[in-house]
C-alpha atoms as a PDB file:
ATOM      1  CA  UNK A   1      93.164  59.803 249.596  1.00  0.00           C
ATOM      2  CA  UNK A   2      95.434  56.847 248.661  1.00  0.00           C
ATOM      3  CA  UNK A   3      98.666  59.464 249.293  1.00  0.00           C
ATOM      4  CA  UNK A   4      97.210  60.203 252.357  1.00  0.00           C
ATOM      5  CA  UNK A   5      96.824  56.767 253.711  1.00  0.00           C
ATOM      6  CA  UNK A   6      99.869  55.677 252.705  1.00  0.00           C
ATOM      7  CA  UNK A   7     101.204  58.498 254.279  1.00  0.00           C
ATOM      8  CA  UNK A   8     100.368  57.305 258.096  1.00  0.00           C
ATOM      9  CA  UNK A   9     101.859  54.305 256.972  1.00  0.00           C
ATOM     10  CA  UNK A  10     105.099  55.741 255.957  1.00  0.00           C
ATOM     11  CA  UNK A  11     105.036  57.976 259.166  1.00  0.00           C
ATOM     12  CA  UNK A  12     104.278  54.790 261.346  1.00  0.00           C
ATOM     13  CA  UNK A  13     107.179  53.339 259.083  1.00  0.00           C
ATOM     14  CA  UNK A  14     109.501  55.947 259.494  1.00  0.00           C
ATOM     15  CA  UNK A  15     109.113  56.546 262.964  1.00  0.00           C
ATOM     16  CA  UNK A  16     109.947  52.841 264.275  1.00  0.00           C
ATOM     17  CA  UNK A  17     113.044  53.120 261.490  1.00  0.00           C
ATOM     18  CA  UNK A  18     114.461  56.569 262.314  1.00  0.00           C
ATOM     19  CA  UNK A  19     112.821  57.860 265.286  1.00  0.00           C
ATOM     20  CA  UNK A  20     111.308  61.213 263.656  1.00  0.00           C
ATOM     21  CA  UNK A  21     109.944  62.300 260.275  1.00  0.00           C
ATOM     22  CA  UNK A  22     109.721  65.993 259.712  1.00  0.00           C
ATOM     23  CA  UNK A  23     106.257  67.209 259.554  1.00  0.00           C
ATOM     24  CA  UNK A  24     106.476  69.174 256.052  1.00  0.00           C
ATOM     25  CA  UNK A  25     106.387  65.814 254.297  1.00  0.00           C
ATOM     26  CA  UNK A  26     102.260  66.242 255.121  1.00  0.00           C
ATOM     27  CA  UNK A  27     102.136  69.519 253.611  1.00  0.00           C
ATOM     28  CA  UNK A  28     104.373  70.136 251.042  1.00  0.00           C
ATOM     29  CA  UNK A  29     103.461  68.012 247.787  1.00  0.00           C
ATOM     30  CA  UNK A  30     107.153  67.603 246.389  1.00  0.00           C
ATOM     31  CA  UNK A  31     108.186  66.406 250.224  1.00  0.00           C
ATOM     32  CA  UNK A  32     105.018  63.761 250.426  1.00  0.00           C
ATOM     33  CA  UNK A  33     106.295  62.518 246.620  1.00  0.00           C
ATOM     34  CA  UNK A  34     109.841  61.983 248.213  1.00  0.00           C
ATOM     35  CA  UNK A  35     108.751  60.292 251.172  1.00  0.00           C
ATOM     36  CA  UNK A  36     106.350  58.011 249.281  1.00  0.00           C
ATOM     37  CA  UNK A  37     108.865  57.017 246.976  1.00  0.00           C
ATOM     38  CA  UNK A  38     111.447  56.394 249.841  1.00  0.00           C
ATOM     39  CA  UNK A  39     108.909  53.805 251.005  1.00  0.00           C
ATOM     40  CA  UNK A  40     108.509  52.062 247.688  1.00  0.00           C
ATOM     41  CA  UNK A  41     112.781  51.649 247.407  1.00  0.00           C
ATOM     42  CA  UNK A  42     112.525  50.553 251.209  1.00  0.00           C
ATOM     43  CA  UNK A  43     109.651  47.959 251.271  1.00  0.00           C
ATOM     44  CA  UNK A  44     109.689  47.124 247.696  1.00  0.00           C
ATOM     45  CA  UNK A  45     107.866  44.283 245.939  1.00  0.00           C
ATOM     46  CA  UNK A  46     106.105  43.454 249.335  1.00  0.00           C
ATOM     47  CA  UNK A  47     104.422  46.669 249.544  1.00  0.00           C
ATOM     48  CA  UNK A  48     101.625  44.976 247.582  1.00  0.00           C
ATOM     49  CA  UNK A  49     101.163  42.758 250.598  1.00  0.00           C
ATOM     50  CA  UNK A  50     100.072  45.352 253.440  1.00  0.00           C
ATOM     51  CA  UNK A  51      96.513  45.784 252.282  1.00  0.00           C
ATOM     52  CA  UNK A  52      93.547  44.347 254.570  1.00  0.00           C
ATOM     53  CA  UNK A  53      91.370  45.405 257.540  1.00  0.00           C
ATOM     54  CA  UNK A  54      93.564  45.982 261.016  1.00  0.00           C
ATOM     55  CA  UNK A  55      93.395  42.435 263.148  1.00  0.00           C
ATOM     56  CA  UNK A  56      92.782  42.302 266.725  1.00  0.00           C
ATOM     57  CA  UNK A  57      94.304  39.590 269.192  1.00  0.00           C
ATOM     58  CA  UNK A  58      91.036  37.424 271.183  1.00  0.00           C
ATOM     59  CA  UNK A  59      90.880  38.374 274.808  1.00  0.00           C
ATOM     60  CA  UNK A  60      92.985  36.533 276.346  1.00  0.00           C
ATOM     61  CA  UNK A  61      90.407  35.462 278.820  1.00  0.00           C
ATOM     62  CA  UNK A  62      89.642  32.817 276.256  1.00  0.00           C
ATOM     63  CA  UNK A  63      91.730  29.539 277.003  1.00  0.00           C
ATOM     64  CA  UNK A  64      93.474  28.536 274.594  1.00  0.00           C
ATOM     65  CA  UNK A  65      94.190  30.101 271.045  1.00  0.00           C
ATOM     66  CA  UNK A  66      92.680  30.234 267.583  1.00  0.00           C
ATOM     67  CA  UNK A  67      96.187  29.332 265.639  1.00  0.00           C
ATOM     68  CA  UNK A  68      97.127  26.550 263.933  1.00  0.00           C
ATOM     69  CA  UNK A  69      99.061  23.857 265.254  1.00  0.00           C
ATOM     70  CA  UNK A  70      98.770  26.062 268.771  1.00  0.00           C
ATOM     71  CA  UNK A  71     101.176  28.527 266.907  1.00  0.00           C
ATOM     72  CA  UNK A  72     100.398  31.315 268.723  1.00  0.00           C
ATOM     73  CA  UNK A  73     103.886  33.469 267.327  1.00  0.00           C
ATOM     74  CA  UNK A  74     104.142  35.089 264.076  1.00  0.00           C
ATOM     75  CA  UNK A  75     106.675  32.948 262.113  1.00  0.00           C
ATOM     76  CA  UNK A  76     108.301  32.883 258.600  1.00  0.00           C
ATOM     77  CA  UNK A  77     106.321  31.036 255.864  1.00  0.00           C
ATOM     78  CA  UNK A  78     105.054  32.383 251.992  1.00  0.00           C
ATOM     79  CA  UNK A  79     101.955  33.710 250.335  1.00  0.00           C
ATOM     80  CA  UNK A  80     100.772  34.034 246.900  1.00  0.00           C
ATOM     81  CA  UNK A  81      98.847  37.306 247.187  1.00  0.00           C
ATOM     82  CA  UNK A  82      97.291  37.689 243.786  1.00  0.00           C
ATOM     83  CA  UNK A  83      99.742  36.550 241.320  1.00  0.00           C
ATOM     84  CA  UNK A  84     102.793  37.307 243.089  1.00  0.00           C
ATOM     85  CA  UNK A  85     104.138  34.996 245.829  1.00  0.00           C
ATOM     86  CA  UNK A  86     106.054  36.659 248.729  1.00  0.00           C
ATOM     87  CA  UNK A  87     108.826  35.139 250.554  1.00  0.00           C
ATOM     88  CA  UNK A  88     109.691  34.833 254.639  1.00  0.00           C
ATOM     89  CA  UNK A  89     106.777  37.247 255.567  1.00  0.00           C
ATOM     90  CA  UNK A  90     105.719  37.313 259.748  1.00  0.00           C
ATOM     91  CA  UNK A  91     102.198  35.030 259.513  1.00  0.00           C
ATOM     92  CA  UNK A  92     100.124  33.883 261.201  1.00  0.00           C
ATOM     93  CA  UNK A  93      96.600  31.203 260.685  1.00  0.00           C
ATOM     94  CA  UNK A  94      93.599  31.990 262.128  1.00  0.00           C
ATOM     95  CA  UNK A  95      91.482  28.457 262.278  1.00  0.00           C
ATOM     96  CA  UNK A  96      88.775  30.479 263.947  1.00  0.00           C
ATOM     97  CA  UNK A  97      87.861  33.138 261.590  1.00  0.00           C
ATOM     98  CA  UNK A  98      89.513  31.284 258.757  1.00  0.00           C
ATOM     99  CA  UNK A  99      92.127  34.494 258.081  1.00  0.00           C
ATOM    100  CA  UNK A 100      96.487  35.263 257.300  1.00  0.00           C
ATOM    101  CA  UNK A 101      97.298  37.283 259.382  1.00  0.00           C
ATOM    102  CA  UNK A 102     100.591  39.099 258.898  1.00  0.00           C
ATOM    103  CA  UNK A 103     102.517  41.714 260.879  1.00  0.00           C
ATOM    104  CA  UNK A 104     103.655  44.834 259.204  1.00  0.00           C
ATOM    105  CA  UNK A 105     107.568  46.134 258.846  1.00  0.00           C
ATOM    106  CA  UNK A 106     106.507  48.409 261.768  1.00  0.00           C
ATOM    107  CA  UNK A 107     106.982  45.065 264.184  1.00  0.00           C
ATOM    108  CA  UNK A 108     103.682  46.199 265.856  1.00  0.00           C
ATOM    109  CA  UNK A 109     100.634  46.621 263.349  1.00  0.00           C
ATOM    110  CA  UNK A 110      98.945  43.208 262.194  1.00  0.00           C
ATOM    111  CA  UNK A 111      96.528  42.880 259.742  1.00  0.00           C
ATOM    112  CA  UNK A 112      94.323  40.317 257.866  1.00  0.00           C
ATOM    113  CA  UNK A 113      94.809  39.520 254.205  1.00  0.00           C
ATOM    114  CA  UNK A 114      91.576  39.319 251.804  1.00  0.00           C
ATOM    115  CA  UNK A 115      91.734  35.568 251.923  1.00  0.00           C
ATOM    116  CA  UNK A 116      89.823  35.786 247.698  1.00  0.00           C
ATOM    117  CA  UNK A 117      93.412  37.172 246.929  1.00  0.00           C
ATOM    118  CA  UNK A 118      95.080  34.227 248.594  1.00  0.00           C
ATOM    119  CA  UNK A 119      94.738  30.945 246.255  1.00  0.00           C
ATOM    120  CA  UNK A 120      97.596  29.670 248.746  1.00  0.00           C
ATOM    121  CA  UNK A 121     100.425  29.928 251.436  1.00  0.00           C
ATOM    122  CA  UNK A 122     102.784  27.818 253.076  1.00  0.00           C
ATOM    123  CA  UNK A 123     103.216  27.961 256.613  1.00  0.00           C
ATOM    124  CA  UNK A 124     105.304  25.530 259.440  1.00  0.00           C
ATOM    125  CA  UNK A 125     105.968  23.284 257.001  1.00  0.00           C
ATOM    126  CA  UNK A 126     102.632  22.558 255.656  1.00  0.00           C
ATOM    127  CA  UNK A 127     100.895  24.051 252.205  1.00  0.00           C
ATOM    128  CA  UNK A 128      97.262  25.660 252.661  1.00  0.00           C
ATOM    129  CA  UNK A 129      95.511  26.122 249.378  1.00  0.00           C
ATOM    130  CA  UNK A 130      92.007  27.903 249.032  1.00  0.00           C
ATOM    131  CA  UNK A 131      89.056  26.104 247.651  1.00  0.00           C
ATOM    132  CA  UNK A 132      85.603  27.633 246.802  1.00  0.00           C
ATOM    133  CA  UNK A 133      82.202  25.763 246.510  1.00  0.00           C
ATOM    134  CA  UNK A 134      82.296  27.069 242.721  1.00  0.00           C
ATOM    135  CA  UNK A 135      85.412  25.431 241.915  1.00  0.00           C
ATOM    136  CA  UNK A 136      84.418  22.008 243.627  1.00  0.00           C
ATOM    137  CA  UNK A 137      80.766  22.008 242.270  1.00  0.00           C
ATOM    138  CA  UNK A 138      79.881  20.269 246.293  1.00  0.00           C
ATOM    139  CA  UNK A 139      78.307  22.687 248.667  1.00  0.00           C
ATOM    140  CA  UNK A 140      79.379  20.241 251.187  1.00  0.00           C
ATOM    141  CA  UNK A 141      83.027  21.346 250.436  1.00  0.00           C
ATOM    142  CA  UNK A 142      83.097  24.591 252.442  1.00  0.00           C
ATOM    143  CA  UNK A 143      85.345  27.896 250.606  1.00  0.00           C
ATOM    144  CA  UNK A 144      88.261  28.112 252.860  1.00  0.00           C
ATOM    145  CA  UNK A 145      91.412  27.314 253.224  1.00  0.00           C
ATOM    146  CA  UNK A 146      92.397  23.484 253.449  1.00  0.00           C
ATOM    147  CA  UNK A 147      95.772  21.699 254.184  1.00  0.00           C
ATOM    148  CA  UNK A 148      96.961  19.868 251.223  1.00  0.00           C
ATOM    149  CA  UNK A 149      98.563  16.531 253.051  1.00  0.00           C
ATOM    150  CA  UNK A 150      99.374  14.820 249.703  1.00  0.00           C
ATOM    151  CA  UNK A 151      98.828  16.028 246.482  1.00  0.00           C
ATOM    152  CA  UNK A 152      99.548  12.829 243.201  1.00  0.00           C
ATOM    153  CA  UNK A 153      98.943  12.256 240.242  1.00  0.00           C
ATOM    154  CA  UNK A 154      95.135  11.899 240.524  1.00  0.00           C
ATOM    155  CA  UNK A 155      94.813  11.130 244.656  1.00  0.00           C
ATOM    156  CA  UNK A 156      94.824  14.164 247.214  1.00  0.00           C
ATOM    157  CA  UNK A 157      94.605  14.238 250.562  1.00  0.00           C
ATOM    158  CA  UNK A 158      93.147  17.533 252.165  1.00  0.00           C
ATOM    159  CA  UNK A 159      91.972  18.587 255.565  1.00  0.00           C
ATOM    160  CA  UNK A 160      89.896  21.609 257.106  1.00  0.00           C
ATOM    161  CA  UNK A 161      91.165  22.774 260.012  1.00  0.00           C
ATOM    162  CA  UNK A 162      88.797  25.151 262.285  1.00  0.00           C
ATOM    163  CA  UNK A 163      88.357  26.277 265.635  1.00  0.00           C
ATOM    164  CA  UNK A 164      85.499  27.603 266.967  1.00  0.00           C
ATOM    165  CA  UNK A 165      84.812  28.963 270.669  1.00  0.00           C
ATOM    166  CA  UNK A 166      82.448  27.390 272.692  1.00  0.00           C
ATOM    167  CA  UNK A 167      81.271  28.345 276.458  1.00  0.00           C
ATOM    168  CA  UNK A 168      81.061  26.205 279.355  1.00  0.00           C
ATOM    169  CA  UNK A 169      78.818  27.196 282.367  1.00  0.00           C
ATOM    170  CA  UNK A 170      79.223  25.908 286.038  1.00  0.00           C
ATOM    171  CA  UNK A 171      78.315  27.372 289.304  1.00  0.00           C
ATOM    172  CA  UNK A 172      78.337  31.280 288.881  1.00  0.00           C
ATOM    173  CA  UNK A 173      80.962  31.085 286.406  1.00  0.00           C
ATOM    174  CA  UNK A 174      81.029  30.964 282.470  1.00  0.00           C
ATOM    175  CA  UNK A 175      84.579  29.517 280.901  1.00  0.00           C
ATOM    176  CA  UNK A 176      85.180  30.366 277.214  1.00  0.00           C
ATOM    177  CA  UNK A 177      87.654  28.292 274.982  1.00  0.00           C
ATOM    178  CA  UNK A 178      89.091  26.676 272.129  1.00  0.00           C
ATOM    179  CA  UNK A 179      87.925  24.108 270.449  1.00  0.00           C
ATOM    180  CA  UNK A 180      89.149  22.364 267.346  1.00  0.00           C
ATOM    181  CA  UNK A 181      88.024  19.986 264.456  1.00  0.00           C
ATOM    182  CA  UNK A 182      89.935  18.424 261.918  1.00  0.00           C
ATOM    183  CA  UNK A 183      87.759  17.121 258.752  1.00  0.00           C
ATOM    184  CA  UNK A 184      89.566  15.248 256.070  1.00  0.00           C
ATOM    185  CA  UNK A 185      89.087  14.361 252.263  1.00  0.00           C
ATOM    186  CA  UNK A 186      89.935  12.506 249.827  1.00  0.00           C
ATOM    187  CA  UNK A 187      90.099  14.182 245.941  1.00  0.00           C
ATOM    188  CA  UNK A 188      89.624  11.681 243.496  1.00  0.00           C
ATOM    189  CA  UNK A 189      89.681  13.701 240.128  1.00  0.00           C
ATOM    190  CA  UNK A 190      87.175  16.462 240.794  1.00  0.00           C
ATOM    191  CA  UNK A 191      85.437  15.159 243.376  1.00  0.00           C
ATOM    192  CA  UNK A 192      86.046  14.860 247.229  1.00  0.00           C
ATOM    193  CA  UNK A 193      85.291  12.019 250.307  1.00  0.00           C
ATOM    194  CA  UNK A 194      84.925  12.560 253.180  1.00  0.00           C
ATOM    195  CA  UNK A 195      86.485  10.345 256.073  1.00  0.00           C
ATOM    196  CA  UNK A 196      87.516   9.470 259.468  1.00  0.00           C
ATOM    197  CA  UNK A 197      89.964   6.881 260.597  1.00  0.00           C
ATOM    198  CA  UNK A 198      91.563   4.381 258.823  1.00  0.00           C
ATOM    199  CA  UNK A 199      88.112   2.731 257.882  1.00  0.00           C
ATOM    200  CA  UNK A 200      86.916   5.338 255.826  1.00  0.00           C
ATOM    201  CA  UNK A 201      89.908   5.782 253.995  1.00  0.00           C
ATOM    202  CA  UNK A 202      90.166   2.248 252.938  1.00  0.00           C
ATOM    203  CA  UNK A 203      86.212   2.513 252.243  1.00  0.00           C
ATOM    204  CA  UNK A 204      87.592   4.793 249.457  1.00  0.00           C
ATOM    205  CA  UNK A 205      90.335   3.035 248.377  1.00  0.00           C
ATOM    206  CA  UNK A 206      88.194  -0.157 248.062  1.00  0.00           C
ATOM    207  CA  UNK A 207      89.520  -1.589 244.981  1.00  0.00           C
ATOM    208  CA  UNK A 208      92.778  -1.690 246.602  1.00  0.00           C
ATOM    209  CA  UNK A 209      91.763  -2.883 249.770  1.00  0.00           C
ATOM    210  CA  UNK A 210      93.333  -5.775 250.497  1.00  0.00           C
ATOM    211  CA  UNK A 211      96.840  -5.061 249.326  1.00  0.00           C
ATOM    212  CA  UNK A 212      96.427  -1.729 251.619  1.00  0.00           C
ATOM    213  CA  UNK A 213      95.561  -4.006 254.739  1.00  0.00           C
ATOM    214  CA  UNK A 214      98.451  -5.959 253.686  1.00  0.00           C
ATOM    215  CA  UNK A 215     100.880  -3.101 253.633  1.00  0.00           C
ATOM    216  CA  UNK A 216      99.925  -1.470 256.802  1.00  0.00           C
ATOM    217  CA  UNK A 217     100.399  -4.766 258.359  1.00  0.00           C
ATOM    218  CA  UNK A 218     103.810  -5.316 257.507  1.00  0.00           C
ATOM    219  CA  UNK A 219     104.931  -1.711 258.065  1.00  0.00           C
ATOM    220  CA  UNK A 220     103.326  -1.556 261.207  1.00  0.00           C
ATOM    221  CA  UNK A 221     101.468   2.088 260.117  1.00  0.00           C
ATOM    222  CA  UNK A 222      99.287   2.636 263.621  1.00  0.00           C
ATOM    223  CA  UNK A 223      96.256   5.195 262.555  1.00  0.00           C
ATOM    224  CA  UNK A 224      96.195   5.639 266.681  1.00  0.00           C
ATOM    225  CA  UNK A 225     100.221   6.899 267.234  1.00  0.00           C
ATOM    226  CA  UNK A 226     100.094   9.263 263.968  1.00  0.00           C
ATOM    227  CA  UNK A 227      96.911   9.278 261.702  1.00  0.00           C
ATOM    228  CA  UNK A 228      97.844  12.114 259.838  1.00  0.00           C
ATOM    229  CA  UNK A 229     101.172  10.388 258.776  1.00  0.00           C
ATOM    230  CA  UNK A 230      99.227   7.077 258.375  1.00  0.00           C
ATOM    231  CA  UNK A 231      97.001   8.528 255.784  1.00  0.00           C
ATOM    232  CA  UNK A 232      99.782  10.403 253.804  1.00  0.00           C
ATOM    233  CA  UNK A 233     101.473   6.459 253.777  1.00  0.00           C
ATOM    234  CA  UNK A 234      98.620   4.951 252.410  1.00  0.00           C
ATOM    235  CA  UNK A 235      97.320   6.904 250.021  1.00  0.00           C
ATOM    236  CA  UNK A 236     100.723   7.721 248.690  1.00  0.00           C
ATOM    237  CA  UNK A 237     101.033   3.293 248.154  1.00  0.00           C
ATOM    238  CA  UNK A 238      97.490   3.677 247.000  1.00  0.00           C
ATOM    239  CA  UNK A 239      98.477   5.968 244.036  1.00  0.00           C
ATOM    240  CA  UNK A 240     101.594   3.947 243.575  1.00  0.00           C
ATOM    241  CA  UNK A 241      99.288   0.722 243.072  1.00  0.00           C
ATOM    242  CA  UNK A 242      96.770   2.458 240.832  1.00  0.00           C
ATOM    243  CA  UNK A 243      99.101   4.510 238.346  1.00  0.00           C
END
């Protein structure tokens, strides 16, 4: 069964590469072997990778898209898939259904990764890392897959992206779309705060309160222009103070 399957890959493979494969290579034992290990010396170490259920685009009658950052275009980033990490591979993030998606050698075929075999990826410049209930011991920390904005000594700085699709109605006609949330938390040893807006964060960061007002003051940090850089500034001073 596993020949066989790999087998329609291979075809799908060598079609797209060579523009035939000769039709004894399903029959003939020796001639399935050959083209199997053909494959293997092809795709190599990333064979490993293209395992997961087939992904299908949204209708595009949907406005909008599920991706991150509005990265609808499968670009070059990393995965850890197990315990080995591969390199430049076509991804994409699904904030919707929470799933990698990557696109096979065949340029066509996309499927999703098991996301319990992805403990993290890095994608657009940003590092995603996978956090279950279990490992937090907070049910109000959801498993997914959360972008680590600062990582310190003992201070992170994580956020849960999402999308969801929501439906407006109006006058004989029903719009679909988009629409995204950005929660964000603060990991203090084991355990993580949530917050919004500069207010919460200093909430957290209490004990260092007034030396944080002090140096967003002088450096002119506005939580309004970039608040995702604005957090990353403070709590990076806010570990410096504290360690």
């Amino acid at each position: 069964m596993l020949k066989k399957s790999l087998l329609a890959l291979v075809i799908t493979w060598g079609t797209t590469a060579n523009g035939h494969v000769s039709a004894q290579a399903g029959t003939d034992s020796t001639g399935l072997d050959l083209v199997i290990a053909n494959y293997h010396t092809t795709i190599g170490q990333q064979s490993h990778l293209y395992n997961g259920p087939e992904y299908e685009f949204y209708d595009p009658i949907i406005k909008g898209n599920a991706y991150v950052f509005d990265n609808k275009l499968f670009t070059a980033g990393d995965v850890k898939y197990g315990t080995a990490v591969y390199r430049d591979v076509p991804m994409l993030y699904d904030l919707n259904k929470d799933l990698v998606v990557i696109l096979l050698y065949n340029h066509f075929t996309k499927i999703s990764l098991l996301s319990e075999r992805v403990p993290e990826f890095w994608l657009l410049n940003h590092h995603f890392i996978r956090i279950t209930t279990d490992s937090t011991g907070q049910a109000r920390l959801a498993t997914g897959f959360y972008d680590q904005l600062y990582q310190g000594k003992k201070i992170g700085i994580i956020v849960k992206r999402a999308k969801s699709i929501q439906t407006n109605t109006g006058n004989n006609t029903i719009e679909s779309f988009f629409s995204e949330t950005s929660d964000y938390y603060v990991k203090k040893g084991d355990n993580y705060f949530s917050f919004s807006g500069k207010g919460g964060l200093l909430d957290i960061f209490k004990d260092k309160k007034k030396e944080l007002r002090q140096y967003i003051k002088a450096n002119h940090i506005d939580f309004r222009e970039n608040q995702e850089q604005a957090i990353v500034d403070v709590t990076t001073y806010y570990d410096h103070l504290t360690n």
